[in-house]
PDB file of N, CA and C in Angstrom:
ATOM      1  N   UNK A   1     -29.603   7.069 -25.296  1.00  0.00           N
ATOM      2  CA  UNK A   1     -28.308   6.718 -25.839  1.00  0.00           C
ATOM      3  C   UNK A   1     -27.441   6.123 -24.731  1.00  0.00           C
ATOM      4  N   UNK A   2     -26.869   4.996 -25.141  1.00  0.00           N
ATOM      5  CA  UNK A   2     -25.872   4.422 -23.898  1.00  0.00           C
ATOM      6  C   UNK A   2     -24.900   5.205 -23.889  1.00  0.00           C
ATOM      7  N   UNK A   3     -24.048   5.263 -22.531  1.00  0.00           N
ATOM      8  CA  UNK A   3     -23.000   5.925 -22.266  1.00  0.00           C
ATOM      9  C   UNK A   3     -21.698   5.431 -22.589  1.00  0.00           C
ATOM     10  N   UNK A   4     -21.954   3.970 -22.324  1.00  0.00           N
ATOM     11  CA  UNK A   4     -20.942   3.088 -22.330  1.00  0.00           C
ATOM     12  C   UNK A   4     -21.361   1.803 -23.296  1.00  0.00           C
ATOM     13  N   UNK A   5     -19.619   1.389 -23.846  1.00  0.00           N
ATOM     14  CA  UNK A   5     -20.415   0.147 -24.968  1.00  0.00           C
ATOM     15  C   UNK A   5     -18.968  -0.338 -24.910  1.00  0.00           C
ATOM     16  N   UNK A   6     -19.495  -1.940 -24.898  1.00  0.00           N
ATOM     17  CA  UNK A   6     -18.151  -2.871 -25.032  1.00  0.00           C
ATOM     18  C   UNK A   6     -18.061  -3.549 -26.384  1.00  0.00           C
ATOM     19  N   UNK A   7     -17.014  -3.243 -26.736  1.00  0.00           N
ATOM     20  CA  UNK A   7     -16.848  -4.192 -28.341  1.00  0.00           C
ATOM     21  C   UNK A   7     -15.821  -4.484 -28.312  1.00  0.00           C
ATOM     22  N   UNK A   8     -15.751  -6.072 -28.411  1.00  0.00           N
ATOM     23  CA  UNK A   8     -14.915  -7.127 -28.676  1.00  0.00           C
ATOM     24  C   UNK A   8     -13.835  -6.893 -29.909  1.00  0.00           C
ATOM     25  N   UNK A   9     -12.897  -6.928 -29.925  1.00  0.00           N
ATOM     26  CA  UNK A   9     -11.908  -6.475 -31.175  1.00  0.00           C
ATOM     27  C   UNK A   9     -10.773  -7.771 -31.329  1.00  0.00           C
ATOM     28  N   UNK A  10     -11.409  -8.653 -32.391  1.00  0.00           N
ATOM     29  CA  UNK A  10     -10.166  -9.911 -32.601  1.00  0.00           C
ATOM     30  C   UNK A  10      -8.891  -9.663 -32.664  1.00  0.00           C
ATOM     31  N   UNK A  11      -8.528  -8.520 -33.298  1.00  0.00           N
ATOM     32  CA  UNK A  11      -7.620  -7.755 -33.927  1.00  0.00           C
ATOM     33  C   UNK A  11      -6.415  -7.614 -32.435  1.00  0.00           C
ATOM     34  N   UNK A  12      -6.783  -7.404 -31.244  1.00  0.00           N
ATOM     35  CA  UNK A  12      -5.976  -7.288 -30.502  1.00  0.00           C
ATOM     36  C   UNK A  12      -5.504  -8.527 -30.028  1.00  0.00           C
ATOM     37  N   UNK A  13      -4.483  -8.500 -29.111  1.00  0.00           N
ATOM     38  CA  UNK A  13      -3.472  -9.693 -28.738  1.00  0.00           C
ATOM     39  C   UNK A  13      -4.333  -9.995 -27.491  1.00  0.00           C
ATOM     40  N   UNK A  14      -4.137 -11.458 -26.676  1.00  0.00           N
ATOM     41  CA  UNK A  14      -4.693 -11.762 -25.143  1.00  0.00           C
ATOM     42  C   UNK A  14      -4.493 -10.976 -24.761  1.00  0.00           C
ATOM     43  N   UNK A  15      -3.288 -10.179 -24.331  1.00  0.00           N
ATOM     44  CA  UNK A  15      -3.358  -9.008 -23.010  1.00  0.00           C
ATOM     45  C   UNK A  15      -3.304  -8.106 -23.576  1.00  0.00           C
ATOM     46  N   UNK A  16      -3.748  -7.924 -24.860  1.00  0.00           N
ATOM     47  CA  UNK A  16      -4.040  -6.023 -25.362  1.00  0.00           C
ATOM     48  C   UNK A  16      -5.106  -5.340 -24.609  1.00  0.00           C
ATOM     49  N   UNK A  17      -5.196  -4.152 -24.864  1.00  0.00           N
ATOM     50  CA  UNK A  17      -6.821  -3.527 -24.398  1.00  0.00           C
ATOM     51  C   UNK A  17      -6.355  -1.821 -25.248  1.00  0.00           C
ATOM     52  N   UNK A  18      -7.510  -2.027 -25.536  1.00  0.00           N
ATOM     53  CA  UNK A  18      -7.821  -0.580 -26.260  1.00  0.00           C
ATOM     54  C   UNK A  18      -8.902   0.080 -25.571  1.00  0.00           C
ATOM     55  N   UNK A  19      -8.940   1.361 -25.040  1.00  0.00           N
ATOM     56  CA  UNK A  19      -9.950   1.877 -24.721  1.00  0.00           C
ATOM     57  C   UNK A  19      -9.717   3.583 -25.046  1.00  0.00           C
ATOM     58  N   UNK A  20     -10.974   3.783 -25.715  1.00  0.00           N
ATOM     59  CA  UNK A  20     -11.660   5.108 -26.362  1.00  0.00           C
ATOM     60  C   UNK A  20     -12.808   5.838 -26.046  1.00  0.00           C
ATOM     61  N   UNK A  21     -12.268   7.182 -25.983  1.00  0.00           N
ATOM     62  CA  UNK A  21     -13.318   7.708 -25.242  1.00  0.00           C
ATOM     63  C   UNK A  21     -13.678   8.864 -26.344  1.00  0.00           C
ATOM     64  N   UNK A  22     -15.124   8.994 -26.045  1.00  0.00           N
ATOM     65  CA  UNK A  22     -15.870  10.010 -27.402  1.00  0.00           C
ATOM     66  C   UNK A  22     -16.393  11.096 -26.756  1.00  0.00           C
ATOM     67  N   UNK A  23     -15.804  12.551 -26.641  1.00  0.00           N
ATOM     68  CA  UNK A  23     -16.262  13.309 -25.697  1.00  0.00           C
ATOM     69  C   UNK A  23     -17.626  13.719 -26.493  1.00  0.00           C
ATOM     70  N   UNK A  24     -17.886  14.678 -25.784  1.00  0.00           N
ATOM     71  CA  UNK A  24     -19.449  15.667 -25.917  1.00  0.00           C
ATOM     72  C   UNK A  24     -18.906  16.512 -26.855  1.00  0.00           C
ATOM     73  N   UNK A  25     -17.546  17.054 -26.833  1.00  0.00           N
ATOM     74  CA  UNK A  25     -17.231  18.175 -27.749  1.00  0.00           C
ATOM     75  C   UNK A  25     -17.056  17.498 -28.605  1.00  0.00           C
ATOM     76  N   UNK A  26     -16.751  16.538 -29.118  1.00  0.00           N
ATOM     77  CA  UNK A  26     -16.533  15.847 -30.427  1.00  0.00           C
ATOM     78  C   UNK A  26     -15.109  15.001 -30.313  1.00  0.00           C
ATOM     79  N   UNK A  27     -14.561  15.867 -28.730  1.00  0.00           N
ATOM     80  CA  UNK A  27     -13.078  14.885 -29.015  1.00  0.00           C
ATOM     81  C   UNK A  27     -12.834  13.144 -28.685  1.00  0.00           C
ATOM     82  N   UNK A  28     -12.023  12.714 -28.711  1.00  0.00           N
ATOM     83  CA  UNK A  28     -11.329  11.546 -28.505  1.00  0.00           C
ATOM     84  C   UNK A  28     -10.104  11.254 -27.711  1.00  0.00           C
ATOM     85  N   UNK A  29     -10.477  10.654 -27.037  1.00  0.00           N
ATOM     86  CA  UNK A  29      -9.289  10.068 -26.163  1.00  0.00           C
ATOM     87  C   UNK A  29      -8.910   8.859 -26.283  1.00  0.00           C
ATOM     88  N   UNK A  30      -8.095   8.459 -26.623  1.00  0.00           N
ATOM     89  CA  UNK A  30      -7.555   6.983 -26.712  1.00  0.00           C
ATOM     90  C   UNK A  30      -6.464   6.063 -25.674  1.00  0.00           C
ATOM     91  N   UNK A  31      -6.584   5.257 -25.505  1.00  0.00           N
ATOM     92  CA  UNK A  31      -5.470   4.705 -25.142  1.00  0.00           C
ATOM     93  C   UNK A  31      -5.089   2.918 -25.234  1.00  0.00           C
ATOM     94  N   UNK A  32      -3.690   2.553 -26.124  1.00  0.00           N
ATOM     95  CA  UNK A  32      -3.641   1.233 -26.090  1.00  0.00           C
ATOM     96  C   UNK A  32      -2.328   0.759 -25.322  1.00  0.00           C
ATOM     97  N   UNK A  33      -3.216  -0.456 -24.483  1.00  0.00           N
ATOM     98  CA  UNK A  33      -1.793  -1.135 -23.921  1.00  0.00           C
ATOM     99  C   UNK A  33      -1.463  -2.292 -24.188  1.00  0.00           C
ATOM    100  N   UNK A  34      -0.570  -2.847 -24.802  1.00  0.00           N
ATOM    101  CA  UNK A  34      -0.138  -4.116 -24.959  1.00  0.00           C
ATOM    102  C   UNK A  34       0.096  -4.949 -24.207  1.00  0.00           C
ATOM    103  N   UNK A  35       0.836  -4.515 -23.186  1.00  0.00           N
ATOM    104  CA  UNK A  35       1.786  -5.395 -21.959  1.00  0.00           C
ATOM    105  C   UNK A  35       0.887  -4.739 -20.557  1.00  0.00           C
ATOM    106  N   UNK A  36      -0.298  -5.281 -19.860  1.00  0.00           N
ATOM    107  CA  UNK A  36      -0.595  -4.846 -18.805  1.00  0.00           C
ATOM    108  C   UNK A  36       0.480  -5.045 -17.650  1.00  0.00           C
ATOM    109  N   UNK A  37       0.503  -4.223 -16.391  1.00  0.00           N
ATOM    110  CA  UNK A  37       0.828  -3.901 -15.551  1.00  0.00           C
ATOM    111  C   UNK A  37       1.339  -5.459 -15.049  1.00  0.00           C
ATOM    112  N   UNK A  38       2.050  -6.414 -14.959  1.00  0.00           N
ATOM    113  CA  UNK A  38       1.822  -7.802 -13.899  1.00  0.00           C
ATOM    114  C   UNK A  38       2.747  -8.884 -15.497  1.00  0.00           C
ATOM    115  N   UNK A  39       2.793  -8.230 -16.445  1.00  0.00           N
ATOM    116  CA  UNK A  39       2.735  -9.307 -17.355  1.00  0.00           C
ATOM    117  C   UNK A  39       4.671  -9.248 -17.516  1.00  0.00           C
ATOM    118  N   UNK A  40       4.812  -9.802 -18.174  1.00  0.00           N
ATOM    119  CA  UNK A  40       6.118 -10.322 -17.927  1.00  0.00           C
ATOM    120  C   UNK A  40       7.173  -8.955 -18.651  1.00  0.00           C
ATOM    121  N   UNK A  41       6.533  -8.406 -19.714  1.00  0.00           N
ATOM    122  CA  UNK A  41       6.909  -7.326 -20.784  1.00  0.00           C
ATOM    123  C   UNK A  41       6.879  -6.042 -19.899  1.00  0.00           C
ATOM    124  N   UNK A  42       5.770  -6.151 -18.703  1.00  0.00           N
ATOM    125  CA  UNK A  42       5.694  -4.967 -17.707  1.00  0.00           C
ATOM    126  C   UNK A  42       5.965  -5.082 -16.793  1.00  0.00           C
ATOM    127  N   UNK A  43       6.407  -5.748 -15.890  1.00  0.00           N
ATOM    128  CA  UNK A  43       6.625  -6.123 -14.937  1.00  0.00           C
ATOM    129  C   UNK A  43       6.357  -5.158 -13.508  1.00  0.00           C
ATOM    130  N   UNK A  44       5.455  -5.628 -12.362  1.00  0.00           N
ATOM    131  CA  UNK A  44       5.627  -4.904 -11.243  1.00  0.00           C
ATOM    132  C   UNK A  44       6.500  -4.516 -10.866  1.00  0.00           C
ATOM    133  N   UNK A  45       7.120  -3.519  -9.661  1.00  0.00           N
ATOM    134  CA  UNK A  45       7.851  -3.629  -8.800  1.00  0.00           C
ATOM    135  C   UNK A  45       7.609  -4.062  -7.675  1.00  0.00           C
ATOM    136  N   UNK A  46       8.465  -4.206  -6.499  1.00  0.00           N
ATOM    137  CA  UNK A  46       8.620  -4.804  -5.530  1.00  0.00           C
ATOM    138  C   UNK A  46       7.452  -4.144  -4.793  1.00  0.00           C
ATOM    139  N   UNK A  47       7.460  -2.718  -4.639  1.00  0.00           N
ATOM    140  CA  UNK A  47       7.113  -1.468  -4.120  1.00  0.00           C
ATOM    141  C   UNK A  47       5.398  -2.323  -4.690  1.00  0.00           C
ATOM    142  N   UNK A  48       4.993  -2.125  -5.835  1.00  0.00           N
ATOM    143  CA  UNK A  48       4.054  -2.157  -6.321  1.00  0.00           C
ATOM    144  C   UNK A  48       3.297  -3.748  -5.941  1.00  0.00           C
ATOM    145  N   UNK A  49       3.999  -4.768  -5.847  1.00  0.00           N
ATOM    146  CA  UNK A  49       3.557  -6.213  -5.368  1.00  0.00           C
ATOM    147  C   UNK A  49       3.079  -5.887  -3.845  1.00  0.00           C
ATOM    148  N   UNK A  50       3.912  -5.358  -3.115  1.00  0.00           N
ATOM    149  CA  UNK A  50       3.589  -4.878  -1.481  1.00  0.00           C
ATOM    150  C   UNK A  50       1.995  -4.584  -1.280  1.00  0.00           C
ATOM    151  N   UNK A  51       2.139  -3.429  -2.144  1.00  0.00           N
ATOM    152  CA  UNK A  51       0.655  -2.509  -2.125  1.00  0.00           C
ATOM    153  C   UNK A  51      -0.213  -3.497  -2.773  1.00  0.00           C
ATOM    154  N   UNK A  52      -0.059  -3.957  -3.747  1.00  0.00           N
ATOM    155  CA  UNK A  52      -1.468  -4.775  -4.093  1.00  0.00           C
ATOM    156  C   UNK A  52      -1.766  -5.585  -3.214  1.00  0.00           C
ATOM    157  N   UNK A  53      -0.613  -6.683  -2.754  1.00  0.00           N
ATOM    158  CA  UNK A  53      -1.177  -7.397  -1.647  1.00  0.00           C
ATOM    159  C   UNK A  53      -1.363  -6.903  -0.793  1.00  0.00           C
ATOM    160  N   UNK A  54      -1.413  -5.571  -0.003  1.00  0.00           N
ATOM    161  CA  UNK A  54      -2.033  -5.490   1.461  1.00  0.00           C
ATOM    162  C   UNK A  54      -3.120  -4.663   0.655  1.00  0.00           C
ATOM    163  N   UNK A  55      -2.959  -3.957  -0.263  1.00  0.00           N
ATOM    164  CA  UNK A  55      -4.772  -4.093  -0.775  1.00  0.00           C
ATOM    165  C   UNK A  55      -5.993  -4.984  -0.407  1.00  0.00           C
ATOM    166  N   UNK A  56      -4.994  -6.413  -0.943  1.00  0.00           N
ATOM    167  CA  UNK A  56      -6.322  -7.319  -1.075  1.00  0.00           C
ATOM    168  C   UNK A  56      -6.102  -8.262   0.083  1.00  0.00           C
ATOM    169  N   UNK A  57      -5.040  -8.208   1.138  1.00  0.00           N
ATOM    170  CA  UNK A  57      -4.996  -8.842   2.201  1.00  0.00           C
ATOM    171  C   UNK A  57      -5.687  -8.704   3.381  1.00  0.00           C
ATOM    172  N   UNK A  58      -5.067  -6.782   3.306  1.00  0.00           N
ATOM    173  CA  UNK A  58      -5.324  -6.027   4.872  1.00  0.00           C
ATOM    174  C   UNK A  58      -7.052  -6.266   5.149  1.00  0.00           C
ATOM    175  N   UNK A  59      -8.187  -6.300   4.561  1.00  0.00           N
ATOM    176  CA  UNK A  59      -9.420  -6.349   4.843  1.00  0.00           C
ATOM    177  C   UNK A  59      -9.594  -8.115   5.433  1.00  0.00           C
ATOM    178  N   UNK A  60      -8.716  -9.037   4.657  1.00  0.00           N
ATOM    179  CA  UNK A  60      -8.837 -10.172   5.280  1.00  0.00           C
ATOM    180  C   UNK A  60      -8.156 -10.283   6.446  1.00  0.00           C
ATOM    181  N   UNK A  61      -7.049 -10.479   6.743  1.00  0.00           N
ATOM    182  CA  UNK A  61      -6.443 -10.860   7.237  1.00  0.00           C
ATOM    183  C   UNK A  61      -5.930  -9.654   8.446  1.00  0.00           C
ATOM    184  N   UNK A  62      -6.261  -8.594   8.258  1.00  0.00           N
ATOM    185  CA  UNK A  62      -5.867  -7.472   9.303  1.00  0.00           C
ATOM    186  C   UNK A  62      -4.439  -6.510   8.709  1.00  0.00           C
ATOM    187  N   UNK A  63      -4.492  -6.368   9.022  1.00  0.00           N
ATOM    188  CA  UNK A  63      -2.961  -4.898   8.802  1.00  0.00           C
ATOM    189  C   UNK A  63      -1.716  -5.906   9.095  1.00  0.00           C
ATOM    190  N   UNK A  64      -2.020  -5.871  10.522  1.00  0.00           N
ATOM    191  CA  UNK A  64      -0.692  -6.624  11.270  1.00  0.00           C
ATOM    192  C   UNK A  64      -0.498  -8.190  10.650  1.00  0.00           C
ATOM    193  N   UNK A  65      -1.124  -8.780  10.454  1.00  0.00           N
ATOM    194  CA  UNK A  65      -0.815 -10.435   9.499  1.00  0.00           C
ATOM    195  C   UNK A  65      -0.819  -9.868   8.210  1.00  0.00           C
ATOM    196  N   UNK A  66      -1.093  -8.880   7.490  1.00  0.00           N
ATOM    197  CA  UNK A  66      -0.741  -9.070   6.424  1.00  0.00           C
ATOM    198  C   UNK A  66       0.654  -8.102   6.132  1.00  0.00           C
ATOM    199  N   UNK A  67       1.087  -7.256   6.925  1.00  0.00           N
ATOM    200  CA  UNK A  67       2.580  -6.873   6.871  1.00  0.00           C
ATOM    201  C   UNK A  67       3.516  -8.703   7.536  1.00  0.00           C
ATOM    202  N   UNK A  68       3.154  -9.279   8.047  1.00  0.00           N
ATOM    203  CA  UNK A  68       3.890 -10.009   8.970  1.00  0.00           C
ATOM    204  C   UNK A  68       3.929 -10.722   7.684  1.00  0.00           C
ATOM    205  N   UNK A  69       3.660 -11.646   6.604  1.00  0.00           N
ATOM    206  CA  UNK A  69       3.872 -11.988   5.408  1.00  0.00           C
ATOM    207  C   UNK A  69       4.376 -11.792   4.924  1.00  0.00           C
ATOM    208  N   UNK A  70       4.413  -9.965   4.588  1.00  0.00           N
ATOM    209  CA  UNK A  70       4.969  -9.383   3.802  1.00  0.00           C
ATOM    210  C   UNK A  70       6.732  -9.883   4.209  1.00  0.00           C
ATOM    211  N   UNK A  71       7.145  -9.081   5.525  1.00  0.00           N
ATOM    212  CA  UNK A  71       8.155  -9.455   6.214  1.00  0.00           C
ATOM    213  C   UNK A  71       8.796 -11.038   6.426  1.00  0.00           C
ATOM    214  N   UNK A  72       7.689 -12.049   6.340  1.00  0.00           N
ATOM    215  CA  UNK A  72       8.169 -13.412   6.162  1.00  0.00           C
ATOM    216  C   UNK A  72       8.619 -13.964   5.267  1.00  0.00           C
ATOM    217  N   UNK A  73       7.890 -13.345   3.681  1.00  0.00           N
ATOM    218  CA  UNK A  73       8.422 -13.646   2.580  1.00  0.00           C
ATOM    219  C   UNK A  73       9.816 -13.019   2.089  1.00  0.00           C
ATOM    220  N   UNK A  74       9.922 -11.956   2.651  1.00  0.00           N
ATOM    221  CA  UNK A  74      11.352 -11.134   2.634  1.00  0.00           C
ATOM    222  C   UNK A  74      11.958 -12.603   3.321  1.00  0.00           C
ATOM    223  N   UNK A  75      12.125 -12.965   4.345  1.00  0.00           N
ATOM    224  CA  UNK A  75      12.756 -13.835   4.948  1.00  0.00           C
ATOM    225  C   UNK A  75      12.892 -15.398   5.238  1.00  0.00           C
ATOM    226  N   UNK A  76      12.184 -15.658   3.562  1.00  0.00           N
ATOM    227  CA  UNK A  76      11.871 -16.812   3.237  1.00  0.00           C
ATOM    228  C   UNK A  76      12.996 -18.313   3.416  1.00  0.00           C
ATOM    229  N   UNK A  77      13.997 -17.397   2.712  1.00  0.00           N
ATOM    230  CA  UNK A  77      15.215 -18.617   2.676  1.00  0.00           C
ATOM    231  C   UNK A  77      15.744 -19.178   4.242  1.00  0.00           C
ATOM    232  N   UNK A  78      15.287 -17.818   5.140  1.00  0.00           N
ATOM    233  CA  UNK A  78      15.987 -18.079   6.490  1.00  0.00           C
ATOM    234  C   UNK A  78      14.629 -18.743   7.385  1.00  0.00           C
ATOM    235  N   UNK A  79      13.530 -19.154   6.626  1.00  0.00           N
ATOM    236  CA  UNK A  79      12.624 -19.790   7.170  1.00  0.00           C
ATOM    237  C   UNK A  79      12.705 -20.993   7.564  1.00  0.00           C
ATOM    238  N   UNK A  80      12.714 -21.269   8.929  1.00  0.00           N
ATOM    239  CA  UNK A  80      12.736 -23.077   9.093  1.00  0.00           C
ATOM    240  C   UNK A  80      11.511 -23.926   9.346  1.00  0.00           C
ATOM    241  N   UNK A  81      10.161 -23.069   9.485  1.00  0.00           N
ATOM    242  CA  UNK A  81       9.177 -23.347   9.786  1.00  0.00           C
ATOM    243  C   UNK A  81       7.770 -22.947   9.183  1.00  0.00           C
ATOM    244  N   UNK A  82       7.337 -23.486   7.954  1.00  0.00           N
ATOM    245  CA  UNK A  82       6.450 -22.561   7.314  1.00  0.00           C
ATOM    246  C   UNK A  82       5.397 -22.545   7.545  1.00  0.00           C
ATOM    247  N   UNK A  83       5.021 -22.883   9.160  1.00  0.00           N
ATOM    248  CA  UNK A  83       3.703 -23.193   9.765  1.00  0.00           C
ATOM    249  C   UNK A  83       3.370 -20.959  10.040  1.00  0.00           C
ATOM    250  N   UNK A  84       4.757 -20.667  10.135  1.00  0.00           N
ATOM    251  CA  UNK A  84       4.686 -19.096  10.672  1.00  0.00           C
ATOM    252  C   UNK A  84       3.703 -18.442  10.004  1.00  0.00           C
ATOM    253  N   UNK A  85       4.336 -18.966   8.557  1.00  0.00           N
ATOM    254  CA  UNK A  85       3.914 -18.048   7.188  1.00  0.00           C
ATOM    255  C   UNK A  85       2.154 -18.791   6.719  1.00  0.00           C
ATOM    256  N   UNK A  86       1.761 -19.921   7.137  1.00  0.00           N
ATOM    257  CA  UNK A  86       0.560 -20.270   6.918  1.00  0.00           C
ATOM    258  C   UNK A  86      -0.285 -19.311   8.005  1.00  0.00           C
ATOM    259  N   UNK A  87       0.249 -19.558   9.053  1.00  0.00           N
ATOM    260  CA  UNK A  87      -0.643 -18.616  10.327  1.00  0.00           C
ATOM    261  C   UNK A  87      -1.499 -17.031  10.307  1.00  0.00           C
ATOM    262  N   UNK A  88      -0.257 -16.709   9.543  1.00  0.00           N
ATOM    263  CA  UNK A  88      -0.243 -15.147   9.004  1.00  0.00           C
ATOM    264  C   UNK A  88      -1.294 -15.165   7.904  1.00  0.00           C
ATOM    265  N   UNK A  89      -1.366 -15.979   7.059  1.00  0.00           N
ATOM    266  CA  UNK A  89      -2.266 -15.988   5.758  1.00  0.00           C
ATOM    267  C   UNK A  89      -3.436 -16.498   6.397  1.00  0.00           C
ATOM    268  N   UNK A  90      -3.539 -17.087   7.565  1.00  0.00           N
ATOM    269  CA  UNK A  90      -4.966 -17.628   7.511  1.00  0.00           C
ATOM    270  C   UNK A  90      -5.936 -16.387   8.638  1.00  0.00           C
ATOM    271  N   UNK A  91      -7.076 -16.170   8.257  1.00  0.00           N
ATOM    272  CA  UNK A  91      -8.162 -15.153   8.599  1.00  0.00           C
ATOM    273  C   UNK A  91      -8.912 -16.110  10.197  1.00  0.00           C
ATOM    274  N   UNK A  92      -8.681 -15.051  10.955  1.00  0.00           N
ATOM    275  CA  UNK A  92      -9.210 -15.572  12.285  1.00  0.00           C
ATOM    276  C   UNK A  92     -10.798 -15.324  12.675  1.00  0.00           C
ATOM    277  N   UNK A  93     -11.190 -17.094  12.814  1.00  0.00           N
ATOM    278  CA  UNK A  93     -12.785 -16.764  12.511  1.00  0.00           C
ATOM    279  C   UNK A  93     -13.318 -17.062  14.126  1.00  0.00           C
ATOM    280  N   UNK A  94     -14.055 -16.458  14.803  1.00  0.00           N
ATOM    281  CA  UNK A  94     -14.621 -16.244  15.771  1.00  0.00           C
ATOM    282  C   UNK A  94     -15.352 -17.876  16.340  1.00  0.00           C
ATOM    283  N   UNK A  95     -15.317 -18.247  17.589  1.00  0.00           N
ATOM    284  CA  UNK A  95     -15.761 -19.459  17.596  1.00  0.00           C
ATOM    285  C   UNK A  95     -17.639 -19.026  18.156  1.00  0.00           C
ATOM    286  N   UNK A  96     -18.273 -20.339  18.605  1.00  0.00           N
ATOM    287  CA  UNK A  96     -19.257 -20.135  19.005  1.00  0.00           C
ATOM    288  C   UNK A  96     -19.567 -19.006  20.385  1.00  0.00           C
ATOM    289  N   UNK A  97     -18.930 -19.007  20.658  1.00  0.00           N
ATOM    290  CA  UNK A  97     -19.004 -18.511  22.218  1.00  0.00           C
ATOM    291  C   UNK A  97     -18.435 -16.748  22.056  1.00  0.00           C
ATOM    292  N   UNK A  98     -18.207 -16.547  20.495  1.00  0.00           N
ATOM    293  CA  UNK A  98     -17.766 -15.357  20.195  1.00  0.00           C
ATOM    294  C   UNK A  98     -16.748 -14.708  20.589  1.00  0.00           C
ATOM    295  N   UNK A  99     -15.785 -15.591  20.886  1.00  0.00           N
ATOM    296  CA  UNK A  99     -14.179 -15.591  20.814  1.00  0.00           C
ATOM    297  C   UNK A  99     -13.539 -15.965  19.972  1.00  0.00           C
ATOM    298  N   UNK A 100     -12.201 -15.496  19.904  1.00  0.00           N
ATOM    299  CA  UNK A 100     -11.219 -15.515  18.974  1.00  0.00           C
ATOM    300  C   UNK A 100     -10.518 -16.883  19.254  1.00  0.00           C
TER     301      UNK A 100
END
């Protein structure tokens, strides 16, 4: 018996999701969301944009360039040079000689 099973449901909206769970005892767990987390009806917070991006930054780009972004984009309007903010986003790749 599979554990897990995906079924397609027309019935929901683009960013709906329904997911149900069928215990062993017989129970059910449900849950539907309309408005995921990011979508305009749910909106992140500030707090919450931070963390995702050094989620998916910090492994690229390091800790320290990817707070330094963070901090640049705070200080966007007072930016005169957006070579800063490219620098920070770009991942430092080792040359032949196995230097930075």
């Amino acid at each position: 018996m599979k554990r897990v099973r995906l079924v397609a449901d027309a019935s929901l909206g683009e960013t709906e999701a329904l997911v149900r769970i069928l215990r062993r005892d017989g129970g059910v767990r449900e849950r539907h969301v309309t408005s995921p987390k990011g979508e305009p009806a749910n909106p992140m917070t500030f707090q919450e944009i931070e963390a995702k991006f050094m989620d998916l930054a910090e492994p690229v780009i390091g800790r320290k360039k990817a707070e330094g972004v963070i901090e640049t984009v705070y200080g966007l309007e007072d930016l005169n040079d957006s070579a800063k903010l490219v620098y920070l986003c770009c991942r430092q790749t080792e040359t032949k000689s196995g230097k930075r």
